[in-house]
Protein backbone atom coordinates (compact mmCIF):
# COMPACT_ATOMS: atom_id res chain seq x y z
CA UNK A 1 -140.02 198.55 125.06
CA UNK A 2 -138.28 195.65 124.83
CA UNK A 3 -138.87 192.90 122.26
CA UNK A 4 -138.11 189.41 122.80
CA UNK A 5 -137.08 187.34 120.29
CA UNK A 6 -138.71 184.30 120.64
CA UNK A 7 -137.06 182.17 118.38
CA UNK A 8 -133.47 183.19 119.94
CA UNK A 9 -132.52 181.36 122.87
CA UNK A 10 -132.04 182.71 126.28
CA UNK A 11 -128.51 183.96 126.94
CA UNK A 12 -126.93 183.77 129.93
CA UNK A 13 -125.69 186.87 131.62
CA UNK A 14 -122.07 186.41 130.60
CA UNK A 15 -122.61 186.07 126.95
CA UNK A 16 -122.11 189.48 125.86
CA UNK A 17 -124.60 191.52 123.69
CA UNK A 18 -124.10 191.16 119.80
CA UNK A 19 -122.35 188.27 120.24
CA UNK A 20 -125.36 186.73 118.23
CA UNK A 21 -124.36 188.81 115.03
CA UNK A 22 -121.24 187.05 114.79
CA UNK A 23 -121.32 184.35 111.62
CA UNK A 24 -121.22 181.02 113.07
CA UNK A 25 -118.78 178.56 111.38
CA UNK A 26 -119.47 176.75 108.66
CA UNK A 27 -120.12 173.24 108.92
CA UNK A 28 -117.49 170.61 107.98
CA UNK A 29 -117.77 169.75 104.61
CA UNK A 30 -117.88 165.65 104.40
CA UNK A 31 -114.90 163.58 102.99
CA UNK A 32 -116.23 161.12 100.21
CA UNK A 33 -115.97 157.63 101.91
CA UNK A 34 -112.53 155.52 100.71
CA UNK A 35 -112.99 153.19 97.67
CA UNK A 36 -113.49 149.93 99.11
CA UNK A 37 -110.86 147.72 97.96
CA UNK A 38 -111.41 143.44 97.92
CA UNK A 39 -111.41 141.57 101.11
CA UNK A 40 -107.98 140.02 99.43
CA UNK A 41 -106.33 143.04 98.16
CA UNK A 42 -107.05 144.74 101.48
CA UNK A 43 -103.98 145.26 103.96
CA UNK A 44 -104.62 143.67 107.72
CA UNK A 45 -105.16 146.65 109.65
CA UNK A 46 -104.09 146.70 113.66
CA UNK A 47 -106.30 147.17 116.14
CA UNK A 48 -105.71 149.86 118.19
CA UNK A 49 -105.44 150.01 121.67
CA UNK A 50 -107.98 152.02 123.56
CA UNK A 51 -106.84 155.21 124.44
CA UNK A 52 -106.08 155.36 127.67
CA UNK A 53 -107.62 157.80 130.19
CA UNK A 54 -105.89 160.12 131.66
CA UNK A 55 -106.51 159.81 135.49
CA UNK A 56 -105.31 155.94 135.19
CA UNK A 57 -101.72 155.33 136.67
CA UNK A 58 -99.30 153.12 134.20
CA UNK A 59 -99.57 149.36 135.08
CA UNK A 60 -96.57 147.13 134.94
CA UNK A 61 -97.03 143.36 134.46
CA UNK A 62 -96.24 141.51 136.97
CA UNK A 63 -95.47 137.67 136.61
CA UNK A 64 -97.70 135.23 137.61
CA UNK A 65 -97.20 133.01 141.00
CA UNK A 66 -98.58 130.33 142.37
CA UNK A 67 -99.31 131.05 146.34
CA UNK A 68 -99.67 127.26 146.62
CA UNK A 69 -96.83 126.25 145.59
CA UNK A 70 -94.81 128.95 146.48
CA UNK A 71 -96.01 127.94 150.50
CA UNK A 72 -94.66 124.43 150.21
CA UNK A 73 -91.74 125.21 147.70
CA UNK A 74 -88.15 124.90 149.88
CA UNK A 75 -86.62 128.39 150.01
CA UNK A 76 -84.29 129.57 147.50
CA UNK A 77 -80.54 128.90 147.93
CA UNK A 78 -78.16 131.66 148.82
CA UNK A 79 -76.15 132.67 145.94
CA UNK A 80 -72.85 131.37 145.93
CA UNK A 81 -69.79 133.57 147.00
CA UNK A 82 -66.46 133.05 145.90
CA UNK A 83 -64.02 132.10 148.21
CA UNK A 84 -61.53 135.18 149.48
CA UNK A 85 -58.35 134.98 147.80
CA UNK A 86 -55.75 133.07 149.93
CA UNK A 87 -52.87 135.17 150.90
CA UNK A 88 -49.69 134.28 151.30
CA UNK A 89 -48.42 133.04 154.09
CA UNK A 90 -45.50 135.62 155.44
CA UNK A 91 -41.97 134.95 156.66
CA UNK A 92 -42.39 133.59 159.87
CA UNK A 93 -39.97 135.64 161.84
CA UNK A 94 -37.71 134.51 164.33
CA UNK A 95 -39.07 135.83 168.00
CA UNK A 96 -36.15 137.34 169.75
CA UNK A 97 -34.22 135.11 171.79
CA UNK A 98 -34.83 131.64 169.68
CA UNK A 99 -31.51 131.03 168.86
CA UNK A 100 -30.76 131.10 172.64
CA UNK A 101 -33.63 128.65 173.32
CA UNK A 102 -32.37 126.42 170.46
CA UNK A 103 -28.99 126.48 172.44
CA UNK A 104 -30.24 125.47 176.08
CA UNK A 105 -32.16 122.79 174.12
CA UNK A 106 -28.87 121.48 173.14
CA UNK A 107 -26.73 121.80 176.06
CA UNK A 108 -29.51 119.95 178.14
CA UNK A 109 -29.46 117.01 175.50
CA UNK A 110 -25.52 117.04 175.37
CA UNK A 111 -25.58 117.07 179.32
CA UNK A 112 -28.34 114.38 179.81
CA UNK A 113 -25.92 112.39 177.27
CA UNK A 114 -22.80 113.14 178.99
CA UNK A 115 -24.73 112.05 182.27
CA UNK A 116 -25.20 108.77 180.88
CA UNK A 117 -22.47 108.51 179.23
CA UNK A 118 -20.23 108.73 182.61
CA UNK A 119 -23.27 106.68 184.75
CA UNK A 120 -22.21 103.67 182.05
CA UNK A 121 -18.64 103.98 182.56
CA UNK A 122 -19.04 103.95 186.18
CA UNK A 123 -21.33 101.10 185.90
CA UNK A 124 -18.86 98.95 183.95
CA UNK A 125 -15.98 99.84 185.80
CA UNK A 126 -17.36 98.16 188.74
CA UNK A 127 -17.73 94.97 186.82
CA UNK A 128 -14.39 94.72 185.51
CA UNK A 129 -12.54 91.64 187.43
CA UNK A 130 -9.44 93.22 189.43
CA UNK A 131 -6.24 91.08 190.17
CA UNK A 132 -2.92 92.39 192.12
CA UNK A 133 -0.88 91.68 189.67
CA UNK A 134 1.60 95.10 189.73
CA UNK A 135 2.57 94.02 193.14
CA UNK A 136 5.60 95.83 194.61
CA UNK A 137 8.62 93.62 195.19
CA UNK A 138 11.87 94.12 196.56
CA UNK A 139 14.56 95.61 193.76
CA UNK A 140 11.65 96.41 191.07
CA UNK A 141 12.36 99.11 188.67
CA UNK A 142 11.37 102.79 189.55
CA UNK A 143 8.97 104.60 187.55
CA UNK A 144 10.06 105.04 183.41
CA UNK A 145 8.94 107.60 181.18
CA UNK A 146 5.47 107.04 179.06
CA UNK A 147 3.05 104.67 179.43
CA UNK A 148 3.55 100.96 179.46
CA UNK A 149 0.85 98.48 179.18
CA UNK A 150 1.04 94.42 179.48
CA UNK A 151 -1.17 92.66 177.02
CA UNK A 152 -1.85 88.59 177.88
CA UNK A 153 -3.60 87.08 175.86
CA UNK A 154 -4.38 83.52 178.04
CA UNK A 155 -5.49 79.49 177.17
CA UNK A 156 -8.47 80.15 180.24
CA UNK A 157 -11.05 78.10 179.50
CA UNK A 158 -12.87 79.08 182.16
CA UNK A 159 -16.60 79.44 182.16
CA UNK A 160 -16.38 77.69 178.59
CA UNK A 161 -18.96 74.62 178.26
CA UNK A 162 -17.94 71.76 176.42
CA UNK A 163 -19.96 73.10 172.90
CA UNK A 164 -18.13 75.96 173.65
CA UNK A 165 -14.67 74.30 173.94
CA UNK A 166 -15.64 72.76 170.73
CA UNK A 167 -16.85 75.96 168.65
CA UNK A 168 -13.77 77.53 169.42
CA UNK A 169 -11.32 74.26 169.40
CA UNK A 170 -9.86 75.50 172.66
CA UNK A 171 -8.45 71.40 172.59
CA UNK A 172 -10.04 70.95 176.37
CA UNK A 173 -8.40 70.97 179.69
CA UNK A 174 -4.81 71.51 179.04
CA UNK A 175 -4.08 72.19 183.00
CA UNK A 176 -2.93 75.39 184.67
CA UNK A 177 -3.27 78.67 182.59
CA UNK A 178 -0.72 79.86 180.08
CA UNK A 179 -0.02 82.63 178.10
CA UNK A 180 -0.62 82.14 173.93
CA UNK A 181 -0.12 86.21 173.79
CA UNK A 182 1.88 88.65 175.39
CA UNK A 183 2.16 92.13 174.30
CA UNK A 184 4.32 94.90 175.34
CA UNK A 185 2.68 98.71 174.41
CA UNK A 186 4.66 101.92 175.06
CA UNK A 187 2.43 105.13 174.81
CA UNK A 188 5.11 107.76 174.75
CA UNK A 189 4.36 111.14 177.23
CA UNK A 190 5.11 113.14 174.23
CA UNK A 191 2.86 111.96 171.88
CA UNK A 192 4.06 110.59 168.84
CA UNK A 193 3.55 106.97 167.52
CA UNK A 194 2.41 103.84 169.80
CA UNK A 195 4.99 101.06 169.74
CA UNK A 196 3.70 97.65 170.28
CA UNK A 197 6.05 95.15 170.69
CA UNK A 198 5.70 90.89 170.80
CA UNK A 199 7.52 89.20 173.20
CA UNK A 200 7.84 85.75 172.66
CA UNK A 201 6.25 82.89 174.86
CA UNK A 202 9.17 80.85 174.13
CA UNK A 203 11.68 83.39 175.30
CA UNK A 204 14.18 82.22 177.00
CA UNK A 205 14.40 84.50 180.14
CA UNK A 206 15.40 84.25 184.13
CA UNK A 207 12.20 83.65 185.82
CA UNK A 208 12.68 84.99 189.59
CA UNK A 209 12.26 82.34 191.95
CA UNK A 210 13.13 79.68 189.15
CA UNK A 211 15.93 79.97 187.19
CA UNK A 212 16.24 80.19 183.26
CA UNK A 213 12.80 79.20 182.26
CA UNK A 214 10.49 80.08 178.98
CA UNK A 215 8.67 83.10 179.64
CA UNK A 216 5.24 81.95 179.47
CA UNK A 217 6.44 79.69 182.46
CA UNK A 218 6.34 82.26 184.51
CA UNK A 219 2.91 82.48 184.46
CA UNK A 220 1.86 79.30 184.93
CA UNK A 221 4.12 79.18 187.99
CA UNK A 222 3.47 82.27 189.29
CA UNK A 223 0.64 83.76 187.83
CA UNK A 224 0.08 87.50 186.65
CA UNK A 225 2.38 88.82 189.28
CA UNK A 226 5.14 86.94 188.45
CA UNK A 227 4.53 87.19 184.71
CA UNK A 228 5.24 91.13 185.46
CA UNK A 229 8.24 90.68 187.58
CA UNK A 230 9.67 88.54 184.84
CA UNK A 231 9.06 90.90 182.07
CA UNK A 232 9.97 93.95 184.16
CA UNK A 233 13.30 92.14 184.74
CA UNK A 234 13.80 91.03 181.00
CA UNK A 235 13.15 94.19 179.73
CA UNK A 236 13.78 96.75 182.56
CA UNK A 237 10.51 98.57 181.77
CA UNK A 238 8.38 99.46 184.45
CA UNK A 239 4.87 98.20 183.37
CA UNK A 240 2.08 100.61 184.31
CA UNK A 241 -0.65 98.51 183.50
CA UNK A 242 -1.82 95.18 183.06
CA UNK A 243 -4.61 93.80 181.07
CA UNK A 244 -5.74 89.95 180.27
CA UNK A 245 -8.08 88.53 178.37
CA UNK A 246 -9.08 84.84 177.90
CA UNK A 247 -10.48 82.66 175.16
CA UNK A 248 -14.32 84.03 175.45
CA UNK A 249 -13.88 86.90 175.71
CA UNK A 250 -11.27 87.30 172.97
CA UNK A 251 -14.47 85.90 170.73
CA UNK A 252 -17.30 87.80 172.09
CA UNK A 253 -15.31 91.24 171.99
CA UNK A 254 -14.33 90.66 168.05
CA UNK A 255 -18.45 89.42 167.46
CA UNK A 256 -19.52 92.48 169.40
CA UNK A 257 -17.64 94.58 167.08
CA UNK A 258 -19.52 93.08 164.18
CA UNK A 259 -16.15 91.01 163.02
CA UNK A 260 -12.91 92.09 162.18
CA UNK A 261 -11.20 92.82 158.15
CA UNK A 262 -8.03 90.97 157.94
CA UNK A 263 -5.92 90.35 155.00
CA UNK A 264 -4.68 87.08 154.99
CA UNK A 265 -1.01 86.57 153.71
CA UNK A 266 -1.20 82.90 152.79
CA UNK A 267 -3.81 79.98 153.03
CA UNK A 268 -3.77 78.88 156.70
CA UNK A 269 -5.28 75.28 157.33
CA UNK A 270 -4.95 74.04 160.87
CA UNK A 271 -7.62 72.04 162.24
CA UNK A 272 -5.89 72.13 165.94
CA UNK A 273 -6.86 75.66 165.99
CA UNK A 274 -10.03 75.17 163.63
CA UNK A 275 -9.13 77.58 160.88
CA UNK A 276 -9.50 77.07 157.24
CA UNK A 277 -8.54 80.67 155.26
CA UNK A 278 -8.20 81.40 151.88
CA UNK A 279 -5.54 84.06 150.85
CA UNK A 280 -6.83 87.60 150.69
CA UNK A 281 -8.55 90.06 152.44
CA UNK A 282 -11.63 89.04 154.47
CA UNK A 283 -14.20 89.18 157.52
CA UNK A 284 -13.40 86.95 160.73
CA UNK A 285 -15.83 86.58 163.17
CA UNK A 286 -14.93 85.81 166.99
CA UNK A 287 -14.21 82.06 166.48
CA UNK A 288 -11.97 82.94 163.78
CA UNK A 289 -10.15 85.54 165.03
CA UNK A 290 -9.09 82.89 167.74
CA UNK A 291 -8.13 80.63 165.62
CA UNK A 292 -5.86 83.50 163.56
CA UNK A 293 -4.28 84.71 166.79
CA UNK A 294 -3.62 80.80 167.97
CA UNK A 295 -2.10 79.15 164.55
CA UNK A 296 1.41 78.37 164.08
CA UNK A 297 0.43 76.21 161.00
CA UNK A 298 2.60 79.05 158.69
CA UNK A 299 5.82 78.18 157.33
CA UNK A 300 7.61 80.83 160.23
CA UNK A 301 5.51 79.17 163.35
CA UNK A 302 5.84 81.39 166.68
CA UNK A 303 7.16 84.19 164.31
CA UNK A 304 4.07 84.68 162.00
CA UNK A 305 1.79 84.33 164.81
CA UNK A 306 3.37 87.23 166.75
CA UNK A 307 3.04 89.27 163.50
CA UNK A 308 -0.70 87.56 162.52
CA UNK A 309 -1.41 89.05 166.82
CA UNK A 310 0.09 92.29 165.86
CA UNK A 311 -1.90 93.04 162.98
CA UNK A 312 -5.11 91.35 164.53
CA UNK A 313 -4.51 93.51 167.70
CA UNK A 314 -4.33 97.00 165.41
CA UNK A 315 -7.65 96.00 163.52
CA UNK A 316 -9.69 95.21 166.32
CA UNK A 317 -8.59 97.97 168.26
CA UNK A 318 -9.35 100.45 164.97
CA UNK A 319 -12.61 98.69 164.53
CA UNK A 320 -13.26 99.02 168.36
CA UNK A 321 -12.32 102.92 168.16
CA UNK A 322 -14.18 103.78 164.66
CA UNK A 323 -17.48 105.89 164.68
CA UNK A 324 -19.39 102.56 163.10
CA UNK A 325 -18.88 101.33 166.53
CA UNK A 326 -18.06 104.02 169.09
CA UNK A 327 -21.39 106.64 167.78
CA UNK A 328 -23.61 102.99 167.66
CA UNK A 329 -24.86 102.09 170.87
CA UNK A 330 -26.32 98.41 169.47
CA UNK A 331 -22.37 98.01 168.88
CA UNK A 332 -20.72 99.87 172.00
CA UNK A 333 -23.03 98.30 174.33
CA UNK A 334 -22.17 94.71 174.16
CA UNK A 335 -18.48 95.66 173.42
CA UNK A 336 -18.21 97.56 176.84
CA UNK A 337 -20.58 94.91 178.60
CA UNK A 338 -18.43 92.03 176.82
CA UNK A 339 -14.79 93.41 177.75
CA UNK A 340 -16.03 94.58 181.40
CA UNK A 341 -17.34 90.41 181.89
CA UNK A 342 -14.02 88.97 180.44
CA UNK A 343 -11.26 91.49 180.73
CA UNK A 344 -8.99 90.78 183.84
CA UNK A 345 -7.00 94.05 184.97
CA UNK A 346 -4.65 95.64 187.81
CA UNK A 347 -6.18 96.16 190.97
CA UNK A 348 -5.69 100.15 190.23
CA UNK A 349 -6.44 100.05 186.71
CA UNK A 350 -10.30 101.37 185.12
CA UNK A 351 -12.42 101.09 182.21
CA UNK A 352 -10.78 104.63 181.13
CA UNK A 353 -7.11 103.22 180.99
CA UNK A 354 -9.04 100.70 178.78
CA UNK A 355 -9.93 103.35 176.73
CA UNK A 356 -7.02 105.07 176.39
CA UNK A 357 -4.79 102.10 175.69
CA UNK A 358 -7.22 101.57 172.75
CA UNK A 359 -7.36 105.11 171.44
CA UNK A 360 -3.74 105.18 171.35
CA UNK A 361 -3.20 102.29 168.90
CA UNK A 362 -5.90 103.39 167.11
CA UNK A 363 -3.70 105.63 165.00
CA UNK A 364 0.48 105.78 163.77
CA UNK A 365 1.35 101.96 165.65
CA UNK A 366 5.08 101.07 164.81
CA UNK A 367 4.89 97.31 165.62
CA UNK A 368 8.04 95.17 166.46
CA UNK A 369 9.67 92.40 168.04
CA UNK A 370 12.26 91.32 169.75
CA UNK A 371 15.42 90.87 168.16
CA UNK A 372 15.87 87.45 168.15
CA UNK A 373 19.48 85.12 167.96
CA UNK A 374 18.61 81.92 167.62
CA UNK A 375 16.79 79.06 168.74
CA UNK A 376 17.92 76.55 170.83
CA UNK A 377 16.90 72.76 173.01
CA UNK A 378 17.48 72.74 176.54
CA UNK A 379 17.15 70.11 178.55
CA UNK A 380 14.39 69.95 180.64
CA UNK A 381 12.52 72.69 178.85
CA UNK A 382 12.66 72.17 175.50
CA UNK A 383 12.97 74.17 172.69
CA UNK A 384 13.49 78.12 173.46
CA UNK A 385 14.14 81.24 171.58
CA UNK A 386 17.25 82.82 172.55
CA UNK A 387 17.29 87.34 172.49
CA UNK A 388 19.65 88.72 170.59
CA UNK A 389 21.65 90.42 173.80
CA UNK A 390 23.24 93.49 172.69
CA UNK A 391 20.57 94.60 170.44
CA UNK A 392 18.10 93.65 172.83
CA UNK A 393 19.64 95.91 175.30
CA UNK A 394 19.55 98.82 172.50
CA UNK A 395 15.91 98.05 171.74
CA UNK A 396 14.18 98.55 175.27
CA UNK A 397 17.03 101.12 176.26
CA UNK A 398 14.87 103.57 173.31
CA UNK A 399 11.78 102.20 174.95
CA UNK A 400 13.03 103.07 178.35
CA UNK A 401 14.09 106.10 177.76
CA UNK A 402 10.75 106.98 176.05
CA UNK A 403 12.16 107.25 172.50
CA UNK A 404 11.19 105.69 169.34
CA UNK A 405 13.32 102.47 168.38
CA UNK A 406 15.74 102.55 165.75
CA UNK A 407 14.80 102.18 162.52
CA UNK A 408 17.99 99.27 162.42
CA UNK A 409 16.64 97.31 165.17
CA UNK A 410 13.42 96.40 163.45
CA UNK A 411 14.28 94.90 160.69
CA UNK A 412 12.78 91.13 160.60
CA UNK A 413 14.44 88.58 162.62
CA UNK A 414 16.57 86.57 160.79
């Protein structure tokens, strides 16, 4: 029979049997409370978190943002990037076949130059004024060795107006034409130094057609053509080529040129020709240059103007052939433009022979004159300047024969 314990409590069916027998713990025994210490004398304790429960993911704060203002708030600028680094630029290499562009660049520059170059000279040439003044005539001398060019240098006051006249103190209307200049210039074939020779106006000289006469006669009775025929004769030179040249254009060639450096010798003060020069070294401008070529108010006359023509003729010329002038076209234009309006030349001559004559004498010149023997008044003609004959004939005879004159034969004239 089974006896129920009625102050036990039911077991369940898993609790095992005897189980009760077992002695249960004993209950914990109680910890005296802690000795209160004084409110001041108390440490400030921390209050400590609840613990948190276990099923309750960790919460970070987050920070807190206005919606409202974040809606009407402009949006954030992009952060800023720094610029790339800037590499350096590389050699620029040359693309085959630039040097040969570079080249056809030039040549059709040098060509369009070279066009217009020869369109210019063909365009002046035409405006040169011609004369027939190497005429054939019966007995002249046959052809001589080198090159011989006639220089005139004339009185024309042609195309001059009266404040003109006066500028350059041409003295007026003097009647026909004469000669104040007249050059002789043998350019040998074998190159070598230009000789450039003064023959004086006053030279007494057969004049064909005339008689014994002064040579500039010759052209104011016969013109150009007989001027050569009397020369040719003189000399017996055959002249090649003939150029003249009268009081205006004499000027406007030498202003073209930007004036001409001259060293005076003396103090020159003639007021027929309208000079006034000090001594020394110095600029002449067109009207002054005139004047220079014109004076015989030096203490030698007709002789120190032939020398004052010879030395003005090499300076202009140099100054006319220099790279100032000849590489400037302000400069070359209105020297071309001014010689082709005032330069009288051979019917067969051109702007080239122009060109050459000046190139020549534009380096060695040996500059002379005729040996002279005297002076002398003749009747009806007045006073003349006699040749010495024999070394006359001597002189042009080296000319002639297209030789360099003897050192002997130019010494000064006496």
């Amino acid at each position: 029979m089974i006896r129920r314990n009625p102050a036990a409590p039911p077991r369940a069916w898993s609790q095992a049997p005897g189980s009760e027998q077992r002695a249960a713990p004993a209950p914990p025994r109680r910890q005296p409370p802690p000795r209160q210490q004084p409110p001041s004398q108390q440490p400030p304790q921390r209050r400590q978190p609840p613990p948190q429960l276990q099923h309750q993911p960790r919460q970070q704060p987050e920070p807190f943002v206005d919606k409202r203002r974040a809606a009407t708030a402009p949006p954030p600028a992009p952060p800023r990037r720094r610029p790339p680094p800037v590499a350096e630029p590389e050699p620029r290499r040359r693309r085959p076949g630039g040097a040969r562009r570079t080249l056809r660049r030039v040549g059709a520059l040098l060509a369009v130059l070279l066009v217009a170059a020869v369109a210019g000279v063909v365009y002046f040439d035409g405006k040169l004024d011609r004369i027939d003044a190497l005429a054939d005539y019966e007995g002249r001398i046959g052809d001589t060795p080198g090159t011989n060019f006639l220089l005139v240098g004339s009185d024309s006051r042609i195309g001059l107006t009266p404040e003109q006249e006066q500028e350059l103190a041409t003295g007026g209307d003097v009647g026909p034409d004469r000669t104040d200049t007249i050059l002789l210039v043998h350019v040998p074939s074998g190159g070598g130094a230009t000789t450039m020779v003064s023959l004086p106006r006053d030279s007494y000289v057969p004049v064909p057609g005339f008689g014994q006469d002064k040579l500039n006669a010759s052209f104011a009775l016969g013109g150009p053509q007989l001027l050569v025929q009397t020369v040719e004769g003189a000399t017996g030179i055959h002249i090649d080529h003939y150029t003249e040249i009268g009081f205006s254009g004499f000027a406007s060639i030498v202003d073209a040129v930007g004036g001409v450096d001259i060293c005076v010798p003396y103090p020159i003060d003639d007021p027929l020709a309208g000079l006034q020069l000090e001594a020394g070294c110095q600029e002449l401008n067109g009207a002054q240059s005139l004047g220079f070529v014109r004076t015989r108010a030096t203490p030698l006359a007709d002789l120190d103007r032939m020398n004052n023509q010879r030395l003005f003729m090499s300076a202009l010329l140099g100054k006319a052939t220099s790279p100032t002038t000849f590489l400037n076209p302000f400069r070359l234009w209105p020297l071309v433009s001014g010689a082709a309006g005032s330069v009288r030349v051979d019917e067969g001559d051109h702007l080239w022979n122009l060109g050459r004559l000046a190139w020549a004498m534009r380096g060695e010149t040996v500059t002379a004159t005729v040996p002279v023997g005297g002076f002398e008044d003749v009747y009806g003609v007045g006073n003349v300047l006699l040749w010495d004959r024999e070394r006359a004939i001597q002189f042009f005879g080296a000319l002639e024969q297209d030789q360099q004159i003897p050192v002997d034969l130019l010494a000064p004239a006496p």
